[in-house]
Protein backbone atom coordinates (compact mmCIF):
# COMPACT_ATOMS: atom_id res chain seq x y z
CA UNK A 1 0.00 0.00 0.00
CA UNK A 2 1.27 3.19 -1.06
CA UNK A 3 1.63 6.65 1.65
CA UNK A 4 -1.26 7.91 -0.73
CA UNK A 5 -3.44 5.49 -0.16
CA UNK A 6 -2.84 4.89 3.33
CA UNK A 7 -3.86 8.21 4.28
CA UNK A 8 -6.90 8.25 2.13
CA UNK A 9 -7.89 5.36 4.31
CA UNK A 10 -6.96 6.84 7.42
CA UNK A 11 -9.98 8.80 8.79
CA UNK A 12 -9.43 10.83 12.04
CA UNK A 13 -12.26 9.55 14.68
CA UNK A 14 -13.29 13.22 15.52
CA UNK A 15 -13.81 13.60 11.88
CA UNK A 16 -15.44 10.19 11.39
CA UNK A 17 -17.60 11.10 14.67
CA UNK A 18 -19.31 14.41 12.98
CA UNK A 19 -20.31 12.64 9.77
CA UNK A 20 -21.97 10.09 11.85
CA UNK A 21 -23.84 12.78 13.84
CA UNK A 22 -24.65 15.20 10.98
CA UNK A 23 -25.22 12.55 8.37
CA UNK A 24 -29.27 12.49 6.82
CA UNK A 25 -29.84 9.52 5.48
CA UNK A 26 -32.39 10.70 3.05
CA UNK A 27 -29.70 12.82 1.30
CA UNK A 28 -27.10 10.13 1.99
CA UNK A 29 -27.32 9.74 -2.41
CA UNK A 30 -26.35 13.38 -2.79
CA UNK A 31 -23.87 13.00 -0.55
CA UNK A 32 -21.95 10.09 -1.90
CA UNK A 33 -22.18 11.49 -5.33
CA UNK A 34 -20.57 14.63 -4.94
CA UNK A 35 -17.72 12.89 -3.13
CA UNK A 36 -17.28 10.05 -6.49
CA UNK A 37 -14.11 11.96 -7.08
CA UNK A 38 -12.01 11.89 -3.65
CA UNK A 39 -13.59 7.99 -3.75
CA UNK A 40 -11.91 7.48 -7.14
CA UNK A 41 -8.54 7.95 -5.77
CA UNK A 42 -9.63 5.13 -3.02
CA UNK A 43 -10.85 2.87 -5.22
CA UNK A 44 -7.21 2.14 -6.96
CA UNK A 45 -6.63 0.29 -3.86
CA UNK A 46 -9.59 -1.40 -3.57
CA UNK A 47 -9.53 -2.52 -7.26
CA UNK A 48 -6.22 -3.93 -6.54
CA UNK A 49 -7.31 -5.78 -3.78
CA UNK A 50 -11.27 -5.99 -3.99
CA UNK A 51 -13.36 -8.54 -5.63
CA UNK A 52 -13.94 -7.22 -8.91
CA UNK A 53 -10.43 -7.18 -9.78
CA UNK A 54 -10.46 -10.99 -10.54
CA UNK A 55 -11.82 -9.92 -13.84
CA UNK A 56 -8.08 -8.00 -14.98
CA UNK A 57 -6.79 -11.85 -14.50
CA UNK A 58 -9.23 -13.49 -16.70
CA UNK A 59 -10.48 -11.31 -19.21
CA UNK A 60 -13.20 -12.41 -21.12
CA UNK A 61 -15.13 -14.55 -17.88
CA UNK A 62 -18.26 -14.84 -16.80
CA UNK A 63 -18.99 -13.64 -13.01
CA UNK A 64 -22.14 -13.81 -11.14
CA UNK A 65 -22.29 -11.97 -7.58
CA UNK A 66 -24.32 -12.65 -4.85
CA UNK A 67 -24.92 -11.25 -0.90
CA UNK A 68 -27.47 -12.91 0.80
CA UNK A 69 -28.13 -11.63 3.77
CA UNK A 70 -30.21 -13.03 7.09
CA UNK A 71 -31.85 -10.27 9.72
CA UNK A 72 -32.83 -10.71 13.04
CA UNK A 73 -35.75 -8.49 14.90
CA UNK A 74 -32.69 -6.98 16.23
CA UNK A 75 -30.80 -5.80 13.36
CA UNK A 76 -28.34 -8.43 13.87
CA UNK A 77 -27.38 -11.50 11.48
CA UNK A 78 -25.31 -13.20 9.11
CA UNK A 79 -24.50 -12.43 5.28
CA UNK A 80 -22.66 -14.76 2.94
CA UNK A 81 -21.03 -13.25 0.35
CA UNK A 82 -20.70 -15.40 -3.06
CA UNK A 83 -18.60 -15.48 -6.16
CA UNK A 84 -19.12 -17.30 -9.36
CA UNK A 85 -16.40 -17.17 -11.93
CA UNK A 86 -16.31 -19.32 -15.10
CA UNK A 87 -14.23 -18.83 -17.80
CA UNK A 88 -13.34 -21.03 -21.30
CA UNK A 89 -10.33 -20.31 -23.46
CA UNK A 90 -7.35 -22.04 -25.04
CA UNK A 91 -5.27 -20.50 -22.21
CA UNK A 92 -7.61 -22.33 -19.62
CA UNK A 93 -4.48 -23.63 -18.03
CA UNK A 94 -3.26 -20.13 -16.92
CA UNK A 95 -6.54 -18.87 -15.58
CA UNK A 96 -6.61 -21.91 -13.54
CA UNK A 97 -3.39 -21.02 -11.97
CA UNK A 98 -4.66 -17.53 -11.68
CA UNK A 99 -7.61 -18.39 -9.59
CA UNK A 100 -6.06 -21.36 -7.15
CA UNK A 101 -3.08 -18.36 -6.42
CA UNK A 102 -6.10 -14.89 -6.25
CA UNK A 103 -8.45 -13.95 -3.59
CA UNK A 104 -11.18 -12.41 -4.60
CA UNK A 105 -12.59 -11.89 -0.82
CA UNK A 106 -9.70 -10.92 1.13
CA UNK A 107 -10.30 -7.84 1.13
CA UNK A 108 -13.90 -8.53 2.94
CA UNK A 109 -12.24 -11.65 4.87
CA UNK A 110 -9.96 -8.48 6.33
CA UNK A 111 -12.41 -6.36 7.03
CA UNK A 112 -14.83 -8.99 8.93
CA UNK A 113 -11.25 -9.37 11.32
CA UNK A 114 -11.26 -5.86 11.60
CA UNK A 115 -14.27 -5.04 12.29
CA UNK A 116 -15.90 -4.78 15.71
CA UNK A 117 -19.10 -6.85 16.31
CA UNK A 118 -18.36 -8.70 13.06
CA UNK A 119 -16.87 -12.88 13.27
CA UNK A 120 -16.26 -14.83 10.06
CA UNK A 121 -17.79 -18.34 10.33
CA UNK A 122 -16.34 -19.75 7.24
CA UNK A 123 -14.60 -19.17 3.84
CA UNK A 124 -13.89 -21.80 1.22
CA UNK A 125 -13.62 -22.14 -2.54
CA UNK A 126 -15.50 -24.90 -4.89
CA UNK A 127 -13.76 -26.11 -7.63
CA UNK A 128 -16.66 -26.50 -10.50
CA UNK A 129 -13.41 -26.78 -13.13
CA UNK A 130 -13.88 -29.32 -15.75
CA UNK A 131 -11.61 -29.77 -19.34
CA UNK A 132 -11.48 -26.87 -20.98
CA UNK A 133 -14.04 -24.94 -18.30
CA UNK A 134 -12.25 -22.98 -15.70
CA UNK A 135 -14.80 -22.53 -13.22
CA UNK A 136 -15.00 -21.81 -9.32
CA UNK A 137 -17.34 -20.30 -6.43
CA UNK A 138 -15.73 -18.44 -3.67
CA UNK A 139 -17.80 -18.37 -0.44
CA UNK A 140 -17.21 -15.94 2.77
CA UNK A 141 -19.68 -16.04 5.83
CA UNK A 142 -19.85 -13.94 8.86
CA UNK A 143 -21.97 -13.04 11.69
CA UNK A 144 -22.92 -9.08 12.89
CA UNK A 145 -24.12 -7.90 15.67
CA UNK A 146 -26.15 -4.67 13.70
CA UNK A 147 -26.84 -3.68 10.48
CA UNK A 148 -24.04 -0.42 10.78
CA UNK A 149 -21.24 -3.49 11.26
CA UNK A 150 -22.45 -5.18 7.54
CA UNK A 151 -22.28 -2.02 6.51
CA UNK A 152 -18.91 -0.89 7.19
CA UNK A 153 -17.48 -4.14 5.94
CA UNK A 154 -19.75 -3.90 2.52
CA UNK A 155 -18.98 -0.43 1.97
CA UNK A 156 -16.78 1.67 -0.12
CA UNK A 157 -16.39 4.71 2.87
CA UNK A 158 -17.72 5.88 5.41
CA UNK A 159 -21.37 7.12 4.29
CA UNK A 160 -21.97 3.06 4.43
CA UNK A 161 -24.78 1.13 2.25
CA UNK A 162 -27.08 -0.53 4.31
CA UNK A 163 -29.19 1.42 7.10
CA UNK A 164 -32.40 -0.19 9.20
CA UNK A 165 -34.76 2.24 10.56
CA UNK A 166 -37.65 1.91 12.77
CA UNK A 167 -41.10 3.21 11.87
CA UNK A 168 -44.60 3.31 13.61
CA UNK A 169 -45.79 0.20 11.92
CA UNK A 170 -42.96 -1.16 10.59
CA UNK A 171 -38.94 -1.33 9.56
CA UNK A 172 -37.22 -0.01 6.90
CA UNK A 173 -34.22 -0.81 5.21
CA UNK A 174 -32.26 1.28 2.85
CA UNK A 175 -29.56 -0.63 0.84
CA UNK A 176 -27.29 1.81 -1.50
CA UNK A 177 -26.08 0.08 -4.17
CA UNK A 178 -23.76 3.09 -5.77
CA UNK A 179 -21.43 2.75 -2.31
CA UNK A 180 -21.32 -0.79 -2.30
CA UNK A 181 -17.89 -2.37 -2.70
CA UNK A 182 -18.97 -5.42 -3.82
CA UNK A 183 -20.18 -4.43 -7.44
CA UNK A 184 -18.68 -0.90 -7.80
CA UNK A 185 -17.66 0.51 -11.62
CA UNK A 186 -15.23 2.46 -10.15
CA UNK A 187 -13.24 -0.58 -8.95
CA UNK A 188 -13.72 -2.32 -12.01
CA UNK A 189 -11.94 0.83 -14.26
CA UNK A 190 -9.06 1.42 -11.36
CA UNK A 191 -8.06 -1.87 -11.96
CA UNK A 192 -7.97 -1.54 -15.82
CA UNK A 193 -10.93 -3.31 -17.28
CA UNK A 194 -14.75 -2.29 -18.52
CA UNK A 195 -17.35 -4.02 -17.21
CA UNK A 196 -18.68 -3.99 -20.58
CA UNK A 197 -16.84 -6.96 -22.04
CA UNK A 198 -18.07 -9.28 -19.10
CA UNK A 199 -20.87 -10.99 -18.38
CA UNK A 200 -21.88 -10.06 -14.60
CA UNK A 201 -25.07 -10.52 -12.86
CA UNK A 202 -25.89 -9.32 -9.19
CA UNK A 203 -28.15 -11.21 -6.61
CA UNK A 204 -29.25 -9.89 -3.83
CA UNK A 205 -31.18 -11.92 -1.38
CA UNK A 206 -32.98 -10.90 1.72
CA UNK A 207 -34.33 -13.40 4.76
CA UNK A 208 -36.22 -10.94 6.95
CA UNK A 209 -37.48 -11.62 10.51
CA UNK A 210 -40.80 -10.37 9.40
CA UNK A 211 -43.14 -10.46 5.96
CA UNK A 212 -42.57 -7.87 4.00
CA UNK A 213 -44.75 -5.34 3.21
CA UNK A 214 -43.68 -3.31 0.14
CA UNK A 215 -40.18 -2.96 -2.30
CA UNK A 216 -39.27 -0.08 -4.28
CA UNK A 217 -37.66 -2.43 -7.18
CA UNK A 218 -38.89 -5.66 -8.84
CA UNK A 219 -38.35 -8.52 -6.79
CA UNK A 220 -39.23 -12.23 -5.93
CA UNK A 221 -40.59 -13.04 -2.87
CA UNK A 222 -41.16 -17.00 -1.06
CA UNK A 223 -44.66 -17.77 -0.13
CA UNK A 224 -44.03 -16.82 3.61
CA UNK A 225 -42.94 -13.24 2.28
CA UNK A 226 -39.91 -12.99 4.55
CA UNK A 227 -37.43 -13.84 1.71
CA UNK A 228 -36.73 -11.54 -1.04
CA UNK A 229 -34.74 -11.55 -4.13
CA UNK A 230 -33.39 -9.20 -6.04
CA UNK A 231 -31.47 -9.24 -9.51
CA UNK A 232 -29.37 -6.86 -10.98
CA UNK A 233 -27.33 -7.01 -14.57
CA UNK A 234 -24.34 -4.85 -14.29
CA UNK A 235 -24.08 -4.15 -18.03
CA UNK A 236 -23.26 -0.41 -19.16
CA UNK A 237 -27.14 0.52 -19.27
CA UNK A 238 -27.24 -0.64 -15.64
CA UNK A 239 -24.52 2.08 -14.57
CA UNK A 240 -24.76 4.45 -16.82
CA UNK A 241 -28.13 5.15 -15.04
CA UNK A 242 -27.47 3.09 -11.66
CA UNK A 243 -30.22 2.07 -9.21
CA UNK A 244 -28.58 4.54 -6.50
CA UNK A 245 -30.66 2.88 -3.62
CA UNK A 246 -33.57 0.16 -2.63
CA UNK A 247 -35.98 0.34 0.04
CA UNK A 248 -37.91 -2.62 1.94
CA UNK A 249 -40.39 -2.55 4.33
CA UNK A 250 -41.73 -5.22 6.77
């Protein structure tokens, strides 16, 4: 890690204590969008290190995404975070050895270490390889203790990307896609490659402690209405005019 990026990352707590106090989560979309810029520079190390990056190493793949994520009344649960990545090519020895040596989810295995009120529970990597089919799913689970702890370890600062609320008759949780880590353009360019020559979907999946009541995006939901699902296809269109945030109630 360069000096540069070091101190990007280095926030001083007073500092990090008045955005928490002065931050309004209903402008939290304004807010991360005038600071894309200063994130840019922050990103370089994340797209070195992040889960995206794995598509520099095997250009041309096929990578579908998934967090699915389990609530508790209390705002605590657990989230396992999932990785696809398939790729076919004359050169499928060399990707091979490019996946057994990468990580794609150290960067969040770090974080969960890190982070207070977060555990990891387990990581491990399938091998789905077969001939000429270079193929693998990377799996990372962890336990938190409140929604603000999956957010810090999903997010690219500190504005965060998921945030529970209380209401009268029910909960509500915000999710903000643009600041999450896990499928960011930004990381994708930093580490030199366009999202547009891959094939990426995005799954989001949500186990909540109650039935939910109402989605602002299209979604599938089980017969008991506590799990939703929600799919995403990170082509151009998708982030040229990104889905800056989702709401559920239950």
């Amino acid at each position: 890690m360069t000096e540069g990026a070091e101190r990007h990352f280095q926030l001083d707590s007073k500092q990090q204590e008045d955005n928490l106090l002065t931050m309004n989560i209903k402008n939290v979309g304004d807010e991360m969008q005038a600071r894309k810029t200063d994130r840019r520079k922050g990103n370089q190390l994340l797209g070195k290190l992040g889960l995206l990056a794995l598509l520099v190493l095997v250009a041309g793949c096929k990578m579908d995404l998934e967090n699915e994520i389990w609530l508790k009344k209390n705002g605590s649960g657990r989230a396992l975070l999932k990785a696809y990545v398939e790729y076919t090519s004359e050169d499928a020895e060399y990707a091979d050895q490019e996946l057994k040596e990468y990580d794609p989810l150290k960067l969040f295995e770090r974080r969960i270490l890190e982070t207070r009120g977060a555990k990891l529970i387990s990581k491990k990597t399938l091998d789905q390889s077969e001939e000429d089919l270079v193929a693998a799913t990377f799996l990372l689970e962890f336990k938190f203790d409140q929604v603000s702890t999956l957010s810090r370890i999903m997010a690219l600062d500190d504005y965060g990307c998921f945030y529970l609320s209380n209401e009268k008759k029910a909960c509500k949780l915000n999710v903000y896609l643009e600041n999450m880590a896990f499928i960011d353009r930004e990381t994708i360019s930093d580490a030199g490659a366009d999202v547009a020559d891959f094939e990426t979907g995005y799954n989001l999946i949500l186990h909540l402690p109650k039935a939910m009541q109402s989605a602002s995006e299209d979604f599938e939901l089980s017969a008991d209405k506590k799990t939703v699902r929600f799919h995403f296809t990170l082509d151009d269109a998708w982030y040229d005019d990104p889905l800056v945030s989702l709401t559920v109630k239950y």
